[in-house]
C-alpha atoms as a PDB file:
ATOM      1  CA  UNK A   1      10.849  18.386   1.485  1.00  0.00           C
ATOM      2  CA  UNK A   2      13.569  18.588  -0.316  1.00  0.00           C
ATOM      3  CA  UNK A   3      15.019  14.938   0.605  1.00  0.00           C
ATOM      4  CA  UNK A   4      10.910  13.831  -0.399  1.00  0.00           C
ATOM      5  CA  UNK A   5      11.402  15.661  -3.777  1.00  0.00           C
ATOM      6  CA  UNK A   6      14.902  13.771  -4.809  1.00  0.00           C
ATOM      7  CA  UNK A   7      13.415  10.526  -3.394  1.00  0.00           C
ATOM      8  CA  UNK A   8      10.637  10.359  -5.654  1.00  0.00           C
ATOM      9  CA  UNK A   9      13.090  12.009  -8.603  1.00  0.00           C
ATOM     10  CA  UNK A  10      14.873   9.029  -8.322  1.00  0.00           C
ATOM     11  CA  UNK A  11      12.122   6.729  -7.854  1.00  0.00           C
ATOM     12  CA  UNK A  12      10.558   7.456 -10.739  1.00  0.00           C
ATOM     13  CA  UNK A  13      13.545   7.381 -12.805  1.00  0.00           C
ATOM     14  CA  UNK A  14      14.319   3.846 -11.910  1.00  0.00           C
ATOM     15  CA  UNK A  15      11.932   2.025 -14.613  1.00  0.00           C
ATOM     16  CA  UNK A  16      11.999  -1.080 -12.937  1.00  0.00           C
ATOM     17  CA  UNK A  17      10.258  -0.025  -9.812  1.00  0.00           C
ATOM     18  CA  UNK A  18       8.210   2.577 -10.889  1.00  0.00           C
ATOM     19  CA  UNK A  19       6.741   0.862 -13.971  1.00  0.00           C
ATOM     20  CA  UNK A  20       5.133  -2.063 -12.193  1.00  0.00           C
ATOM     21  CA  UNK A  21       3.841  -0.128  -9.529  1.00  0.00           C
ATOM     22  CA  UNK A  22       1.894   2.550 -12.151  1.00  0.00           C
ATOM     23  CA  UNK A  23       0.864   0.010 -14.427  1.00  0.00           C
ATOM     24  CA  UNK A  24       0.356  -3.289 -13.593  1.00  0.00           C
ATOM     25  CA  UNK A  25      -2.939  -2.063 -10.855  1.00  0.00           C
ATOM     26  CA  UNK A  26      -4.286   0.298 -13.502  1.00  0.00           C
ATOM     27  CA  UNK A  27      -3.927  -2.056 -16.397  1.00  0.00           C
ATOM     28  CA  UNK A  28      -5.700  -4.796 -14.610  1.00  0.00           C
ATOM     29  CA  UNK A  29      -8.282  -2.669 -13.501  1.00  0.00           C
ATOM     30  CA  UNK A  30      -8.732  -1.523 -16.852  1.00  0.00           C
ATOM     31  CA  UNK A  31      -9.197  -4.805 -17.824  1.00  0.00           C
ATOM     32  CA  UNK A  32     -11.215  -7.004 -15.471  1.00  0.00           C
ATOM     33  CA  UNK A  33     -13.271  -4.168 -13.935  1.00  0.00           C
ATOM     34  CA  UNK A  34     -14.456  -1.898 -17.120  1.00  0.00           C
ATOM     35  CA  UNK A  35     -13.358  -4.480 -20.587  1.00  0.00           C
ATOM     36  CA  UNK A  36     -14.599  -7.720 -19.329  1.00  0.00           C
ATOM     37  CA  UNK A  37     -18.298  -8.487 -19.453  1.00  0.00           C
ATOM     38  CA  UNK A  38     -20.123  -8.902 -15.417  1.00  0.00           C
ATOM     39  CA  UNK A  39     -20.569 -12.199 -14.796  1.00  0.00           C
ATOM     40  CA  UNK A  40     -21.001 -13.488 -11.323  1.00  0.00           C
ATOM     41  CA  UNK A  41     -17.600 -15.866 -11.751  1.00  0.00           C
ATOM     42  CA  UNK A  42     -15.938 -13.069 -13.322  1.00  0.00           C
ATOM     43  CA  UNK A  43     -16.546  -9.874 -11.794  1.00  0.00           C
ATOM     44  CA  UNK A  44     -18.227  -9.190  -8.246  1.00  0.00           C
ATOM     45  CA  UNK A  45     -21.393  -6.701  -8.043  1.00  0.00           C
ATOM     46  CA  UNK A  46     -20.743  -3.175  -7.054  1.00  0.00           C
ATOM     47  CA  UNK A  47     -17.407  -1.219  -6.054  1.00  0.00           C
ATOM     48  CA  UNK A  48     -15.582  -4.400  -4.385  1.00  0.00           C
ATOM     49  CA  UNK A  49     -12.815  -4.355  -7.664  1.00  0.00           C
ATOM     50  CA  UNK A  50     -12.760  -0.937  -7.605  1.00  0.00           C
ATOM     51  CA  UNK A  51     -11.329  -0.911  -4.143  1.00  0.00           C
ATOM     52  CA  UNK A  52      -9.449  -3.866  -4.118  1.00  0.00           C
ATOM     53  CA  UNK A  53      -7.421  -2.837  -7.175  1.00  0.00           C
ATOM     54  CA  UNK A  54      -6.916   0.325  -4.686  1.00  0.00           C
ATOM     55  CA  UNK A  55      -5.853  -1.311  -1.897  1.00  0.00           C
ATOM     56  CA  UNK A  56      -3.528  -3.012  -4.276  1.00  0.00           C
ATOM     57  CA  UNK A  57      -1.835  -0.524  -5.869  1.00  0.00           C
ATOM     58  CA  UNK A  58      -1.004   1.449  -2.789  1.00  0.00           C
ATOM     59  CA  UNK A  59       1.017  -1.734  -0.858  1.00  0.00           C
ATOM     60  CA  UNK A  60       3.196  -2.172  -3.454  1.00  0.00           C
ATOM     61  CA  UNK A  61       5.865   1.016  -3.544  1.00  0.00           C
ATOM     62  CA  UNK A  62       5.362   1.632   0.577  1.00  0.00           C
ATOM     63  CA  UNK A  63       6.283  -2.231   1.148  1.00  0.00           C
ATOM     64  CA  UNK A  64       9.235  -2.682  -1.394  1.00  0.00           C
ATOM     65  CA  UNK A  65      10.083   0.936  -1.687  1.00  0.00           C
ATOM     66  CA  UNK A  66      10.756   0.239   2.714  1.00  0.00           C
ATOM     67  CA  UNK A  67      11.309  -2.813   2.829  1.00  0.00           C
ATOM     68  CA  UNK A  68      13.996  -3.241  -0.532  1.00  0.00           C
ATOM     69  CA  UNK A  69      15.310   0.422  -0.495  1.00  0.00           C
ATOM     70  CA  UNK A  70      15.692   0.662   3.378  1.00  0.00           C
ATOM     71  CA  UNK A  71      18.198  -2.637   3.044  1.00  0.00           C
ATOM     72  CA  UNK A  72      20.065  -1.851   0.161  1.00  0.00           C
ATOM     73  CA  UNK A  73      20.925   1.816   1.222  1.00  0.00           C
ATOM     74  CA  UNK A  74      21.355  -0.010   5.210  1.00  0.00           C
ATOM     75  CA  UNK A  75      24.119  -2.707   3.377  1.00  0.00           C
ATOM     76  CA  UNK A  76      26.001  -0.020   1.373  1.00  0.00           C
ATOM     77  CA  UNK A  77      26.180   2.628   3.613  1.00  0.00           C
ATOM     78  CA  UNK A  78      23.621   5.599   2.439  1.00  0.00           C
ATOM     79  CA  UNK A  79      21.860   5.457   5.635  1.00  0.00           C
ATOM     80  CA  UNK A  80      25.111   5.605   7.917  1.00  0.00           C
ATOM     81  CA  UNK A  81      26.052   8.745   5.758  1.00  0.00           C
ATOM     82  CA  UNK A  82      22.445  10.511   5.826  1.00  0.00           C
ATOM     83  CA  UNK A  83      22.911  10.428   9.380  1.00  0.00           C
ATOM     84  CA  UNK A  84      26.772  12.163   9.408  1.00  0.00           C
ATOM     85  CA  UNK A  85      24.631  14.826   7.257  1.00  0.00           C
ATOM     86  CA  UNK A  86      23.079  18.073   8.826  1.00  0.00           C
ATOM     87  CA  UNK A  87      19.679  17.511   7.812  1.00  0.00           C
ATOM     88  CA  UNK A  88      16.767  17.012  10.399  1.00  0.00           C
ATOM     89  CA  UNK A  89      16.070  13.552  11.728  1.00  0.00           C
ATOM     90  CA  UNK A  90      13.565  11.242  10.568  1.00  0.00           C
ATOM     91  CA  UNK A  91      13.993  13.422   7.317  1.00  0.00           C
ATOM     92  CA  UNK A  92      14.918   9.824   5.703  1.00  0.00           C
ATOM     93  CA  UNK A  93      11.767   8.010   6.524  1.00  0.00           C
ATOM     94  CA  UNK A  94       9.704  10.857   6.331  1.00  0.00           C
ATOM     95  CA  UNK A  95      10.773  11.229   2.681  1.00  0.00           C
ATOM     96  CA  UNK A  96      10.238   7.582   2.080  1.00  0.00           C
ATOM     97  CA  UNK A  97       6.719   7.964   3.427  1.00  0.00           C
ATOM     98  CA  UNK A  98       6.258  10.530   0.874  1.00  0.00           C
ATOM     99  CA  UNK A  99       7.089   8.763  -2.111  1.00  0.00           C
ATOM    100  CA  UNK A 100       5.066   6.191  -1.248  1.00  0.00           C
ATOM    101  CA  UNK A 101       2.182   8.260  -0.538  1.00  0.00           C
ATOM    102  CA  UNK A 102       3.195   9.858  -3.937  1.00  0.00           C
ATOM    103  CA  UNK A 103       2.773   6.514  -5.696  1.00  0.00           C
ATOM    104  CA  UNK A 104      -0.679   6.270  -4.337  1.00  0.00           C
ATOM    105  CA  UNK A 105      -1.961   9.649  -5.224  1.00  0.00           C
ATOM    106  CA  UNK A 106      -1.177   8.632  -8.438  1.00  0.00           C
ATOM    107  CA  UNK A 107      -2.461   4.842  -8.392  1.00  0.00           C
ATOM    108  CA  UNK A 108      -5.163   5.748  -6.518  1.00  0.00           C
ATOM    109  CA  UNK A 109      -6.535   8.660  -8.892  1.00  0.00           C
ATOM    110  CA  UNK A 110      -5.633   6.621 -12.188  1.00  0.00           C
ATOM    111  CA  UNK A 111      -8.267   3.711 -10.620  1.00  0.00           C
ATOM    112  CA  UNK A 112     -10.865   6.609  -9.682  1.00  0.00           C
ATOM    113  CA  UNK A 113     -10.857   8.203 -12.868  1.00  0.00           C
ATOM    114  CA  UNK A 114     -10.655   4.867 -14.976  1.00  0.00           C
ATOM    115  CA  UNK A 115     -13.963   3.717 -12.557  1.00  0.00           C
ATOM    116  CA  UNK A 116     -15.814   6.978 -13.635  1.00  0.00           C
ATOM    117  CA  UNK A 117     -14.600   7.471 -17.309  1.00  0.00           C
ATOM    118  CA  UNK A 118     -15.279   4.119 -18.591  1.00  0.00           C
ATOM    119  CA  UNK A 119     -16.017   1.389 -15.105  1.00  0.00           C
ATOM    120  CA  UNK A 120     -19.545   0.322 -13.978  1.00  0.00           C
ATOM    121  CA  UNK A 121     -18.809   0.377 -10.242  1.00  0.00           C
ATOM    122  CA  UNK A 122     -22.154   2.753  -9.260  1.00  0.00           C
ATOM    123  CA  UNK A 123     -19.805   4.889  -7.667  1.00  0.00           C
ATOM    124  CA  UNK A 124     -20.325   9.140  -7.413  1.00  0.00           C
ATOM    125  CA  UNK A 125     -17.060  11.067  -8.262  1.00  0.00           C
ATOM    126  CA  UNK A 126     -17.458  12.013  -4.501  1.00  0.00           C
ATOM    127  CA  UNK A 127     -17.437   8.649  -3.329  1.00  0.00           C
ATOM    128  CA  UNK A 128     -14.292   7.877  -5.751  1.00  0.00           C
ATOM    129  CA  UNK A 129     -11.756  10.909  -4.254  1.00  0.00           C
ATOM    130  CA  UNK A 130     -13.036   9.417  -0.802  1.00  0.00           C
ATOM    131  CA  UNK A 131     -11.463   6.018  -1.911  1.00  0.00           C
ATOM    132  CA  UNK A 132      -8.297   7.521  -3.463  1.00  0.00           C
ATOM    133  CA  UNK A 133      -7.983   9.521  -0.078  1.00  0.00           C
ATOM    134  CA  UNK A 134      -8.446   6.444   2.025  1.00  0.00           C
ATOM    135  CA  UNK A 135      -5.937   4.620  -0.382  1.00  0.00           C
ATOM    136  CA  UNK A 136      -3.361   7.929   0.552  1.00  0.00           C
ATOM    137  CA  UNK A 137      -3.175   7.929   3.838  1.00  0.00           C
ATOM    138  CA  UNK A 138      -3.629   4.001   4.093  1.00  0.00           C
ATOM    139  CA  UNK A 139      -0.123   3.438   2.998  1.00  0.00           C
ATOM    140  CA  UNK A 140       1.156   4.046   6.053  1.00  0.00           C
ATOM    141  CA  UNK A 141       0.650   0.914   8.156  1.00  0.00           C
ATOM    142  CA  UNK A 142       2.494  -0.808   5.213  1.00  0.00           C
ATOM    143  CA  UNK A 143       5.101   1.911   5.097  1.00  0.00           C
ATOM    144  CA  UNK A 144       5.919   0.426   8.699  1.00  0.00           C
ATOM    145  CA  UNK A 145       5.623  -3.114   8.106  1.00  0.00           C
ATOM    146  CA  UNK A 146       8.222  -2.589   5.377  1.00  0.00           C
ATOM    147  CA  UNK A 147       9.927  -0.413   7.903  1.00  0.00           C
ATOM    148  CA  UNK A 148      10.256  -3.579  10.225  1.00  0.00           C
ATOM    149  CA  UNK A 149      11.618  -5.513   7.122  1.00  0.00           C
ATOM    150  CA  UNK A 150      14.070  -3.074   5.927  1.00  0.00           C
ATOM    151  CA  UNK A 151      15.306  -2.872   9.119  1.00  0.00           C
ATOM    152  CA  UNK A 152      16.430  -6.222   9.740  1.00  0.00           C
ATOM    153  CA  UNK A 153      17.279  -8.345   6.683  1.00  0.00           C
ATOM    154  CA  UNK A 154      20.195  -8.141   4.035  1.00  0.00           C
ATOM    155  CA  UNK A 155      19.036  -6.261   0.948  1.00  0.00           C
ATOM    156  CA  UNK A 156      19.506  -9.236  -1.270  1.00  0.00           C
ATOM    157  CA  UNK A 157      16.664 -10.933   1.039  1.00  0.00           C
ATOM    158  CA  UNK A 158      14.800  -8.216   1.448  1.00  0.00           C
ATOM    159  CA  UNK A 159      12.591  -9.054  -2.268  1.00  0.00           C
ATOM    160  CA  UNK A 160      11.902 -12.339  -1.074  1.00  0.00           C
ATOM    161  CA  UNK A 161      10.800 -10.982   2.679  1.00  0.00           C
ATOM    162  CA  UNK A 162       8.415  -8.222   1.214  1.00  0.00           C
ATOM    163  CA  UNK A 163       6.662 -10.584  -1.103  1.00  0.00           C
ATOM    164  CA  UNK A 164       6.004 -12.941   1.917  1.00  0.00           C
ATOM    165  CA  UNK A 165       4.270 -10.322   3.371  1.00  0.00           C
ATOM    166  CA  UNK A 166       2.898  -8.643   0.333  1.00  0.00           C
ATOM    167  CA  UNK A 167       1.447 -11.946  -1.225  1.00  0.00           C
ATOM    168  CA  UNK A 168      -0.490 -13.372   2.048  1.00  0.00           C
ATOM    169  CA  UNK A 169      -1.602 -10.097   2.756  1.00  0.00           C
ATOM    170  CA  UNK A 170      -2.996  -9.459  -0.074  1.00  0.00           C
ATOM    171  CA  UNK A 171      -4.605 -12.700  -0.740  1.00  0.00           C
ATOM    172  CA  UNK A 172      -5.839 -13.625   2.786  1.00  0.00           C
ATOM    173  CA  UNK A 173      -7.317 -10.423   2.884  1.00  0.00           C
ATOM    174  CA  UNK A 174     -10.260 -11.553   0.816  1.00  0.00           C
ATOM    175  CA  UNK A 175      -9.746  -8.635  -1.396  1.00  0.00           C
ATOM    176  CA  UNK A 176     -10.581 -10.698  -5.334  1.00  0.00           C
ATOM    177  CA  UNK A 177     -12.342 -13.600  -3.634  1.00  0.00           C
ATOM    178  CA  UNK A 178     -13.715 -14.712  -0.579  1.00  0.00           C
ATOM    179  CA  UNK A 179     -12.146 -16.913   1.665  1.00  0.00           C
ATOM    180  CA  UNK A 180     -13.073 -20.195   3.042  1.00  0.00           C
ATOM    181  CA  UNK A 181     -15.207 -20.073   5.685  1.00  0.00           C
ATOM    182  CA  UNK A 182     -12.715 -22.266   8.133  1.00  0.00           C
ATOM    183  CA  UNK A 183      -9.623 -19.133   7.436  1.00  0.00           C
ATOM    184  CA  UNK A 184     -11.701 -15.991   6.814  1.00  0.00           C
ATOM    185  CA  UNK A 185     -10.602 -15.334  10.698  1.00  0.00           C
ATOM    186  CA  UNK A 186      -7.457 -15.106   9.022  1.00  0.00           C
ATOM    187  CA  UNK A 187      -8.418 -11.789   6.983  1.00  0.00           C
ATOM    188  CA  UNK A 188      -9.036  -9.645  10.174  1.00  0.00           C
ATOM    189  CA  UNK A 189      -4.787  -9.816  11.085  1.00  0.00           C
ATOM    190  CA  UNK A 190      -4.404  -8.347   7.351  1.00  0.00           C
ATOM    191  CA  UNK A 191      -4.357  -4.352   7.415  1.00  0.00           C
ATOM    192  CA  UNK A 192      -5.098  -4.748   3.572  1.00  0.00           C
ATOM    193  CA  UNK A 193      -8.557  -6.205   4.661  1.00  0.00           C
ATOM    194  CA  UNK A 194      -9.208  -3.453   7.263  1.00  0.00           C
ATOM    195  CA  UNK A 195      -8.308  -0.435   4.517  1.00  0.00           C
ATOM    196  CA  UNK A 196     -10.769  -2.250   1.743  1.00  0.00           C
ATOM    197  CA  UNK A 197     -13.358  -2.303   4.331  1.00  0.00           C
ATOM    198  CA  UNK A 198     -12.965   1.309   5.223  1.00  0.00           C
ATOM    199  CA  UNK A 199     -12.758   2.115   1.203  1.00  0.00           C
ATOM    200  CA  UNK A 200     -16.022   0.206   0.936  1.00  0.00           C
ATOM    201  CA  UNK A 201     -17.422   1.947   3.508  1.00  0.00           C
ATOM    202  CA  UNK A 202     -16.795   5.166   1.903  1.00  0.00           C
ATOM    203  CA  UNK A 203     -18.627   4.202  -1.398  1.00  0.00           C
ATOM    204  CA  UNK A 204     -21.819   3.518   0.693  1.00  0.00           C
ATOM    205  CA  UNK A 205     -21.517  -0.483   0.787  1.00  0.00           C
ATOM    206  CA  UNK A 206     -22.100  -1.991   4.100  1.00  0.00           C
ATOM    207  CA  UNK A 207     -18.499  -2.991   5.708  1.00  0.00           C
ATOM    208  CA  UNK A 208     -17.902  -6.548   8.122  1.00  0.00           C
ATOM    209  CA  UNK A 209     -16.858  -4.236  10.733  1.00  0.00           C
ATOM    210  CA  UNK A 210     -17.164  -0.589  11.672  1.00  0.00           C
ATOM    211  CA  UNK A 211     -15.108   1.820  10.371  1.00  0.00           C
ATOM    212  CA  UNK A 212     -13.975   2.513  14.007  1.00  0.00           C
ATOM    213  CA  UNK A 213     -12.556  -1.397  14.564  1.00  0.00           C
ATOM    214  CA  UNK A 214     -11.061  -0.513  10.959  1.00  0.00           C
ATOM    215  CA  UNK A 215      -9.013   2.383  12.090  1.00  0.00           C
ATOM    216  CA  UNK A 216      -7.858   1.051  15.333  1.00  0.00           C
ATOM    217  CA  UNK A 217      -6.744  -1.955  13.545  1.00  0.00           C
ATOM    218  CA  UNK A 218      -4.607  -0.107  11.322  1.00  0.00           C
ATOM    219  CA  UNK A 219      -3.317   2.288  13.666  1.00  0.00           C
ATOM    220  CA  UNK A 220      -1.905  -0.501  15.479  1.00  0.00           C
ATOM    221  CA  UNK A 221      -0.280  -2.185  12.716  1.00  0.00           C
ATOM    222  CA  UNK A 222       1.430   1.132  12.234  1.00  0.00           C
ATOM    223  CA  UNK A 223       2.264   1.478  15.966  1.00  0.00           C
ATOM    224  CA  UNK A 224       3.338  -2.166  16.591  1.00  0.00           C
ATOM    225  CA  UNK A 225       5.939  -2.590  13.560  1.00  0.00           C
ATOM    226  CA  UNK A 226       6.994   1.494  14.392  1.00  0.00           C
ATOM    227  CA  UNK A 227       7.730   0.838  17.746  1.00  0.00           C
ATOM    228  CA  UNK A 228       9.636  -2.986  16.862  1.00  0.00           C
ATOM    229  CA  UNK A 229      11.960  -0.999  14.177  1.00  0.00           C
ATOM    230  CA  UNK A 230      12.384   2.247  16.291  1.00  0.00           C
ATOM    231  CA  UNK A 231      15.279   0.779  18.656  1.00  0.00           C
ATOM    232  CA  UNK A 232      17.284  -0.581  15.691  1.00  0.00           C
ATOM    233  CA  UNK A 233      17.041   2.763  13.923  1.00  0.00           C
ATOM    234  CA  UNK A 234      18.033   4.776  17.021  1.00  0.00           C
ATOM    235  CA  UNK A 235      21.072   2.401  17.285  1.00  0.00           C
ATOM    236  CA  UNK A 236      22.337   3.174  14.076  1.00  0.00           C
ATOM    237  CA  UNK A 237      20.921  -0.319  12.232  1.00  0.00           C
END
């Protein structure tokens, strides 16, 4: 805990990471989900912003603050001396995974509260903690696919790396529009598309698939990028 509690400390004061991450998800939000007039080419019917801009917000700290701060501290050192230090292992990533999910509590209940203050998603205030939960514990799978890319490239890679996999995941997801019919196979390899549809679910919309399929998926994205990263961090990286 305390390793989780100066990892977010020094998150937070680094402007350039947190900033984006709080703001840009909300502000949109804010501004195509409760400003801008419903129109069918504008806005979707029901929730489906609501929990996109979820979805959204969470990916971004648990893939860059992995996949960018796992590099940087590999390349200089940090991680090499965190290990020389008596403190319990896995302390590192397990403080990492915190922040992130620290992020999303906040994210997540800034999109909730901005959907019931002044949205028109017909969402219940139950229904919205249900998403923001979801949205919590959902950043996991992408805390290990930025895992897997902190792992292996250099740390002045590593922004270019996480956006090709935050980008396409994002947007072949189907999460703001819907895909072509020819690719939307493509959406059910993206755990972005299997946490919207279990944040859909839990506003009462019918999901594509059952929140069982849902879960599994994502519990093997977490499993299958874990398990590739584990025997590079056991080495030393």
């Amino acid at each position: 805990m305390t390793e989780a509690r100066y990892e977010l400390l020094r998150t937070l004061r680094a402007p350039a990471f947190a900033g984006p991450f709080l703001l840009i998800p909300t502000a949109l939000y804010l501004l195509f989900g409760t400003m801008i007039p419903e129109s069918g080419s504008v806005r979707p019917p029901g929730p489906y912003l609501f929990t996109a801009f979820t979805v959204m917000g969470i990916m971004g700290p648990a893939l860059f603050g992995f996949g960018m701060g796992l590099a940087l501290e590999r390349e200089q050192g940090l991680i090499a001396l965190k290990r020389a230090l008596p403190m319990p292992k896995g302390a590192y990533l397990v403080a990492k995974m915190l922040m992130a999910a620290s992020f999303a509590v906040l994210i997540a209940t800034a999109i909730a509260l901005e959907t019931l203050l002044v949205g028109r998603a017909p969402v219940t205030m139950g229904q919205a903690v249900g998403v923001a939960l979801i949205g919590v514990v959902g950043t996991i799978p992408f805390c290990a696919i930025g895992l897997f890319i902190g792992a292996r490239v250099s740390g002045r890679a590593a922004p270019a790396f996480v956006n090709l996999a935050y980008l396409p995941l994002m947007y072949l997801s189907g999460l703001f529009f819907p895909l072509p019919q020819s690719i939307r196979w493509v959406a059910l390899f993206s755990p972005a598309f299997h946490l919207n549809q279990l944040a859909l679910h839990a506003t009462g919309t019918p999901s594509i698939l059952g929140p069982a399929i849902n879960i599994a998926a994502l519990v093997g994205v977490t499993v299958l990028f874990t398990g590739l990263t584990a025997r590079r961090l056991s080495r030393g990286m």
